[in-house]
PDB file of N, CA and C in Angstrom:
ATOM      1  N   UNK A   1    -196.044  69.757-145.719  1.00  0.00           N
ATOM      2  CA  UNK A   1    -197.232  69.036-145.338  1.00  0.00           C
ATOM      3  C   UNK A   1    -196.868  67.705-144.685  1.00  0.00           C
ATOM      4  N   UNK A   2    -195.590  67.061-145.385  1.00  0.00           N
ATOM      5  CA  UNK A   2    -195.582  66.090-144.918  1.00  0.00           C
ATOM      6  C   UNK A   2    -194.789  65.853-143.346  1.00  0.00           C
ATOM      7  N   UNK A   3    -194.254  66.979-142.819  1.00  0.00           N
ATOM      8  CA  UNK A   3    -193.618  67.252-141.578  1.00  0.00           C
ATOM      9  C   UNK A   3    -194.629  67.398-140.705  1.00  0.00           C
ATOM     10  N   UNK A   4    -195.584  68.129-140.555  1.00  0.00           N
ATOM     11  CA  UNK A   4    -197.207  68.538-140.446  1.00  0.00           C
ATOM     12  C   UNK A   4    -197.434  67.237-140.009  1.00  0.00           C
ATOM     13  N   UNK A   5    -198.033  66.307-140.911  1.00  0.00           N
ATOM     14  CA  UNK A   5    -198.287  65.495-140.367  1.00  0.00           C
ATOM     15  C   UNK A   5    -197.514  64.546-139.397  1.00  0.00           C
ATOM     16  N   UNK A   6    -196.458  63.727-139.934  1.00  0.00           N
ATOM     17  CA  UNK A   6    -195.530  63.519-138.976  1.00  0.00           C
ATOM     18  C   UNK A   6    -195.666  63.611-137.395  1.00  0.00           C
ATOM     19  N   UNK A   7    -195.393  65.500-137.522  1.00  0.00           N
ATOM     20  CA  UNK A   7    -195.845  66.095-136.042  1.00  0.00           C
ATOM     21  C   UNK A   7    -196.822  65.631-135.051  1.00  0.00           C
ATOM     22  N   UNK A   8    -198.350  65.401-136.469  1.00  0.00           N
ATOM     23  CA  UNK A   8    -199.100  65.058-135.737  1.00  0.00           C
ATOM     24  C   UNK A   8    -199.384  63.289-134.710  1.00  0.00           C
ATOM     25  N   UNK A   9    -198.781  62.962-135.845  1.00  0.00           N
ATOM     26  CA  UNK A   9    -198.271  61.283-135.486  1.00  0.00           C
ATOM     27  C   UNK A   9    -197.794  60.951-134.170  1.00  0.00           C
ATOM     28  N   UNK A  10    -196.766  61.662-134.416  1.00  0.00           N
ATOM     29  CA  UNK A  10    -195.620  61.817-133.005  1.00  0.00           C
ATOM     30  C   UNK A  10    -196.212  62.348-131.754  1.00  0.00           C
ATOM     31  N   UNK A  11    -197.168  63.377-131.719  1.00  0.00           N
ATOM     32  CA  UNK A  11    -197.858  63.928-130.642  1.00  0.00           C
ATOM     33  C   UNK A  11    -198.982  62.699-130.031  1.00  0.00           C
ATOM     34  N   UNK A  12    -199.352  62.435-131.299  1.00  0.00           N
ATOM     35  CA  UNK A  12    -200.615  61.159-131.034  1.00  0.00           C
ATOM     36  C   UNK A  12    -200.153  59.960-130.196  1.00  0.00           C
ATOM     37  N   UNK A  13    -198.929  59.398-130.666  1.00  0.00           N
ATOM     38  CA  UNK A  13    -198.184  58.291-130.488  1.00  0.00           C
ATOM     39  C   UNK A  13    -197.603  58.244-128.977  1.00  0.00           C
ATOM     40  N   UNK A  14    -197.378  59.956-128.651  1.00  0.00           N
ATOM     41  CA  UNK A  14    -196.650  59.791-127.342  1.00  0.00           C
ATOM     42  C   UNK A  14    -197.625  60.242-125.974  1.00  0.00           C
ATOM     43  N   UNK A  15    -198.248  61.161-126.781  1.00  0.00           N
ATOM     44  CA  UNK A  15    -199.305  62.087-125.553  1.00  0.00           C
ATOM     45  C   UNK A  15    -200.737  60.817-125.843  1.00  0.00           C
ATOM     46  N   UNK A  16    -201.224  60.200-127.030  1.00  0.00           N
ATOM     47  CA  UNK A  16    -202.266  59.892-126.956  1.00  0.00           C
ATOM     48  C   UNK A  16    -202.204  58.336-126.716  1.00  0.00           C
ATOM     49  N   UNK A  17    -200.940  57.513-126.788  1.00  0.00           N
ATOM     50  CA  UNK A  17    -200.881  56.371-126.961  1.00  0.00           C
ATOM     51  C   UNK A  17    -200.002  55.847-126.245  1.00  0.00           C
ATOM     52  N   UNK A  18    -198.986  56.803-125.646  1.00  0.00           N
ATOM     53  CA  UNK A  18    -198.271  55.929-124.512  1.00  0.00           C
ATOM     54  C   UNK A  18    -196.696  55.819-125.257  1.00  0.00           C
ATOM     55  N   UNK A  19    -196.903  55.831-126.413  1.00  0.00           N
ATOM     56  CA  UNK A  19    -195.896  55.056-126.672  1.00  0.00           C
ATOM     57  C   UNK A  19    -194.534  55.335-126.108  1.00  0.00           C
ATOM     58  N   UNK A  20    -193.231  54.572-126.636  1.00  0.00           N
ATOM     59  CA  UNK A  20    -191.970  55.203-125.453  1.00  0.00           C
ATOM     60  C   UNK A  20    -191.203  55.173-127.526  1.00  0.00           C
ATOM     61  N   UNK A  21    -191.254  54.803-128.127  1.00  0.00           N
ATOM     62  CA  UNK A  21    -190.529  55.051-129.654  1.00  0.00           C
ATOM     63  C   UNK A  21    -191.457  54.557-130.981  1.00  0.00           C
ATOM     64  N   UNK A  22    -190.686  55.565-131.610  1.00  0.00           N
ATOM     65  CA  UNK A  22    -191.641  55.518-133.140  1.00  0.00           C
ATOM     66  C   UNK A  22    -190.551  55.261-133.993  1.00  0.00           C
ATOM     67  N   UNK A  23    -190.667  54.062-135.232  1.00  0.00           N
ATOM     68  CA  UNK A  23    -189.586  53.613-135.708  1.00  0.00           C
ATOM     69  C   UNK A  23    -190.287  54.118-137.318  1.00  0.00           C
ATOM     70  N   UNK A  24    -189.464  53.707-138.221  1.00  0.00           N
ATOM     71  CA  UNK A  24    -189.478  54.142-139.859  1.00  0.00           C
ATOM     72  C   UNK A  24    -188.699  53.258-140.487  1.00  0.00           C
ATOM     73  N   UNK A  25    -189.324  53.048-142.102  1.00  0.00           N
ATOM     74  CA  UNK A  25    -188.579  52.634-142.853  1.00  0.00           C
ATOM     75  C   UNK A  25    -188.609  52.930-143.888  1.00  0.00           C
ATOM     76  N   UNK A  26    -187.164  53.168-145.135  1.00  0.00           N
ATOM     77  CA  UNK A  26    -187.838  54.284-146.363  1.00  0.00           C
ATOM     78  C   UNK A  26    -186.564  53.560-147.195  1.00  0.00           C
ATOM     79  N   UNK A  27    -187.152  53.123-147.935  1.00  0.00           N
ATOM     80  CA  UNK A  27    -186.464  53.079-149.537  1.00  0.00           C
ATOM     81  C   UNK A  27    -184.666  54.026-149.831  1.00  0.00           C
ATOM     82  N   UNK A  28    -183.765  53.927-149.830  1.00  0.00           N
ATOM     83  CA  UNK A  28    -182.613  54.717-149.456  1.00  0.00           C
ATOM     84  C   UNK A  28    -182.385  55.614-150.865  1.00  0.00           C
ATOM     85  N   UNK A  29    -183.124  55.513-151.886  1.00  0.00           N
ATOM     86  CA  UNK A  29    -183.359  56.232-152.754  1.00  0.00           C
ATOM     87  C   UNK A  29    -184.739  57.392-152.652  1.00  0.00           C
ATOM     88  N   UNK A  30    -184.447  56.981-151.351  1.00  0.00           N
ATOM     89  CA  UNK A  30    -185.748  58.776-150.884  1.00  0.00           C
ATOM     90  C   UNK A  30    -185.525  59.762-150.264  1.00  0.00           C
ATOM     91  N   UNK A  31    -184.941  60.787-151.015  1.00  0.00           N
ATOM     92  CA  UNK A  31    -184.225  61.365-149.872  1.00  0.00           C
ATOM     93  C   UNK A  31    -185.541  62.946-149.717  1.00  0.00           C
ATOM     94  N   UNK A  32    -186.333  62.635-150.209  1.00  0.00           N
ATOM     95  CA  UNK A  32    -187.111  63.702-149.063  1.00  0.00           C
ATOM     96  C   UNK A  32    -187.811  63.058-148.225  1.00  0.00           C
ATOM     97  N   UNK A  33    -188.265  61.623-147.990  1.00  0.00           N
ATOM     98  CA  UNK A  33    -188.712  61.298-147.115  1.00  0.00           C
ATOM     99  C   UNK A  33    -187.797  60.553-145.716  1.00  0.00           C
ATOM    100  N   UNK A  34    -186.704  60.625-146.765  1.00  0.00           N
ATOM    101  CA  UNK A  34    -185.245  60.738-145.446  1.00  0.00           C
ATOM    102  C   UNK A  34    -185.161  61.698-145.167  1.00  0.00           C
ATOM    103  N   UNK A  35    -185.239  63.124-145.638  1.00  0.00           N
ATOM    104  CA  UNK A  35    -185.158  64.563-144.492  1.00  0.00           C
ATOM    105  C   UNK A  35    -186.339  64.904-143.868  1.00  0.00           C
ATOM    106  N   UNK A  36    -187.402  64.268-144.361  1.00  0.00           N
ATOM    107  CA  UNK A  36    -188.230  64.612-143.165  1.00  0.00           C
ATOM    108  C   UNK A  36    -187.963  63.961-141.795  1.00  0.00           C
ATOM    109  N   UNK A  37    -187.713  62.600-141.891  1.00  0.00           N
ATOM    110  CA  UNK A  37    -187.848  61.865-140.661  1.00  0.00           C
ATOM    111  C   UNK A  37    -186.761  62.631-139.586  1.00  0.00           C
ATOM    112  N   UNK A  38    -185.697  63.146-140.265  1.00  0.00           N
ATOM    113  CA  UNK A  38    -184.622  63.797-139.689  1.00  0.00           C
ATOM    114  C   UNK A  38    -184.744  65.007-139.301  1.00  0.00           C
ATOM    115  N   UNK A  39    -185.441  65.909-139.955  1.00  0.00           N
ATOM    116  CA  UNK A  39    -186.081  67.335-139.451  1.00  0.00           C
ATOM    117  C   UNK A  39    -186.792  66.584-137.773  1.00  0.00           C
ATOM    118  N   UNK A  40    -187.336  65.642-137.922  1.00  0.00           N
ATOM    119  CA  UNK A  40    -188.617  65.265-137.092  1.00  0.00           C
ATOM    120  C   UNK A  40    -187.909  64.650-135.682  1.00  0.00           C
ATOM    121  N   UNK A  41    -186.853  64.459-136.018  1.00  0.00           N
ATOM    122  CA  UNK A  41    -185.192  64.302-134.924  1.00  0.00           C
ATOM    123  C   UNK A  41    -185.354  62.533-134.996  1.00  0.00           C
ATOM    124  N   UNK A  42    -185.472  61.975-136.154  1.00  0.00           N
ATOM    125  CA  UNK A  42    -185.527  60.552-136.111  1.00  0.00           C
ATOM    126  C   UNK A  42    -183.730  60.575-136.530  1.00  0.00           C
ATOM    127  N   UNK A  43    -183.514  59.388-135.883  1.00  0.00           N
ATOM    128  CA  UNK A  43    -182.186  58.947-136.146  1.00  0.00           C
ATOM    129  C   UNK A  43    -181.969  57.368-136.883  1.00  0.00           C
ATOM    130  N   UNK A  44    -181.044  57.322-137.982  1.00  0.00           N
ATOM    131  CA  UNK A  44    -180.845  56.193-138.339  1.00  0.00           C
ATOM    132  C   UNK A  44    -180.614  55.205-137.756  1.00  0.00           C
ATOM    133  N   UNK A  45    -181.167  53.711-137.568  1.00  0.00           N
ATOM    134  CA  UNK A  45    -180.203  53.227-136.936  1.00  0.00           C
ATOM    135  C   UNK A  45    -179.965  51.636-137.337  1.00  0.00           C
ATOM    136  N   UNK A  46    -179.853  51.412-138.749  1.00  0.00           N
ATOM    137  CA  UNK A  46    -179.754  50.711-139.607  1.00  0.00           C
ATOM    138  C   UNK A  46    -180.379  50.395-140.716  1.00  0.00           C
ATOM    139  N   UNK A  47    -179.973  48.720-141.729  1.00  0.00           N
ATOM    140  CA  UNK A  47    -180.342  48.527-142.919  1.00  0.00           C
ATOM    141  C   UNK A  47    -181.397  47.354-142.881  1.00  0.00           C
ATOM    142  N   UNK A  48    -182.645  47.375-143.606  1.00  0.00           N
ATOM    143  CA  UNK A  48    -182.731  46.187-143.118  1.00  0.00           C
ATOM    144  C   UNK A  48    -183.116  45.754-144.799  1.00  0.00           C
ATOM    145  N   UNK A  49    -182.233  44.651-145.004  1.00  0.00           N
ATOM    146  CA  UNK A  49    -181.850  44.078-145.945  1.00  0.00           C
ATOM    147  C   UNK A  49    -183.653  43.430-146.656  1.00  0.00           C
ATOM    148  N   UNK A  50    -183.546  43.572-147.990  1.00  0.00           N
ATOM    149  CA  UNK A  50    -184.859  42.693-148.789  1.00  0.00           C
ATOM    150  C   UNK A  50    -186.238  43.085-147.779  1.00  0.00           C
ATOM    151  N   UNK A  51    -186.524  44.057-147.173  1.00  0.00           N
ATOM    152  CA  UNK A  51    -187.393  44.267-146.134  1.00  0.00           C
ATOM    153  C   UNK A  51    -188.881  44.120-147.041  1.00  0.00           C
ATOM    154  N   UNK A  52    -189.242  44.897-148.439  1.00  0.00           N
ATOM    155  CA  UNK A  52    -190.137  44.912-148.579  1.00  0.00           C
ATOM    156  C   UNK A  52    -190.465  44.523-150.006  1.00  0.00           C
ATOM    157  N   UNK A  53    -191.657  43.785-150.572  1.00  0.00           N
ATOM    158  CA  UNK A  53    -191.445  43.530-151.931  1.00  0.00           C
ATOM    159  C   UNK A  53    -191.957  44.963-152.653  1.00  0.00           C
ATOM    160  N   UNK A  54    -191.154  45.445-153.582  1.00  0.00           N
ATOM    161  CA  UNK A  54    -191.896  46.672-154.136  1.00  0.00           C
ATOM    162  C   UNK A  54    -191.332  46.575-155.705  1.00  0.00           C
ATOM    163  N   UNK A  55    -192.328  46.890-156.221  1.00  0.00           N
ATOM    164  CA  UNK A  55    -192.461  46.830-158.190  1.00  0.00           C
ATOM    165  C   UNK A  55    -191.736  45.258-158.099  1.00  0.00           C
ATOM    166  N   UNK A  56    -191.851  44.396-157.912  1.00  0.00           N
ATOM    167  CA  UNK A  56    -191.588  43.182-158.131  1.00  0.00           C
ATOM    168  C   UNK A  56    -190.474  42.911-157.818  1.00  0.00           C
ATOM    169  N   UNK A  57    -189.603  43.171-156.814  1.00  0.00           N
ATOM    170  CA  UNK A  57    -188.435  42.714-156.512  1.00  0.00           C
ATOM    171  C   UNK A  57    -188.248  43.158-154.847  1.00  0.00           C
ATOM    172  N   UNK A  58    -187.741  42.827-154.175  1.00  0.00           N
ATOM    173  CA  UNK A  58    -187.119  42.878-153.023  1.00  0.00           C
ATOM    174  C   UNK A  58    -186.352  43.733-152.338  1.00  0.00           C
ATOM    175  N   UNK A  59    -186.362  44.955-151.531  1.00  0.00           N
ATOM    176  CA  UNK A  59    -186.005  46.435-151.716  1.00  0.00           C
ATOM    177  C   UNK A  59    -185.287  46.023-150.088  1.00  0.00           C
ATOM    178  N   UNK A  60    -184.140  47.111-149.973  1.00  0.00           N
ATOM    179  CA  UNK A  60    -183.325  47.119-148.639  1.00  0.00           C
ATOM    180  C   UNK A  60    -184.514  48.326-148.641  1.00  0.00           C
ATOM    181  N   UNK A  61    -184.206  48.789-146.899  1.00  0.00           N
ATOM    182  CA  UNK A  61    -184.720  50.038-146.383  1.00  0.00           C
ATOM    183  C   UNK A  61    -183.834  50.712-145.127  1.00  0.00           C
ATOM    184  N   UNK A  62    -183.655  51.584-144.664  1.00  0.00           N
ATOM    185  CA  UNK A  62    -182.844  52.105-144.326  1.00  0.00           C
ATOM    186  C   UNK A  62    -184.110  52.679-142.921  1.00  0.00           C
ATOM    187  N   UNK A  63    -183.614  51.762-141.989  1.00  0.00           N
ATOM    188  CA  UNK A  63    -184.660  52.170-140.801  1.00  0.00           C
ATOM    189  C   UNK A  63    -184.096  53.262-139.745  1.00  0.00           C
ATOM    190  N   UNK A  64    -185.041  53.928-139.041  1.00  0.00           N
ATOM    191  CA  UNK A  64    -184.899  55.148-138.603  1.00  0.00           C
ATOM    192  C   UNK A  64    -185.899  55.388-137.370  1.00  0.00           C
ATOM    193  N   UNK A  65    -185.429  55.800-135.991  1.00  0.00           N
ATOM    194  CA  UNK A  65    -186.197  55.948-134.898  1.00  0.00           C
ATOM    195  C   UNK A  65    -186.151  56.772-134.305  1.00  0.00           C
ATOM    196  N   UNK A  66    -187.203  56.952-133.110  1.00  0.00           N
ATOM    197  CA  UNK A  66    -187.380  58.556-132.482  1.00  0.00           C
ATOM    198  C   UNK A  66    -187.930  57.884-131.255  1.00  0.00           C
ATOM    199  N   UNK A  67    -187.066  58.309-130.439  1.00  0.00           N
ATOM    200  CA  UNK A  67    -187.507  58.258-128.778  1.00  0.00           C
ATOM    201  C   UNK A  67    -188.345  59.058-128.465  1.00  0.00           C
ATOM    202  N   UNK A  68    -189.324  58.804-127.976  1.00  0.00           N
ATOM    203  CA  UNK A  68    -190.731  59.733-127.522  1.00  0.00           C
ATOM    204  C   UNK A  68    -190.193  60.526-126.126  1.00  0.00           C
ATOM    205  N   UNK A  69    -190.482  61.392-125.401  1.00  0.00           N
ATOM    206  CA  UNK A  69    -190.480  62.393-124.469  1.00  0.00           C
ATOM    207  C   UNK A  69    -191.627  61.544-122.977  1.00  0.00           C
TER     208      UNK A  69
END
């Protein structure tokens, strides 16, 4: 389901919005929402350190992008 959507994101983003890239960021202790982005042909392409506050502390994230068509 959650690739599904994704899909739909990505179609929206490029056919409905122009866009030229769609970026991500995910917690590095997620690894199904790290294989989706990767099924979805997103590529890593760094860390970004203390990015978000989550359960009360300060979380790295492991960002990830996809060149649109």
């Amino acid at each position: 389901m959650a690739g599904a959507a994704l899909k739909a994101v990505l179609e929206m983003a490029g056919e409905g919005l122009g866009l030229h890239r769609v970026q991500a960021a995910v917690l590095g202790n997620n690894g199904p929402s790290r294989a989706v982005l990767k099924r979805a042909g997103f590529e890593e392409i760094g860390l970004a350190r203390s990015y978000l506050k989550i359960a009360g502390r300060w979380q790295d994230h492991i960002l990830y992008q996809r060149i649109l068509p």
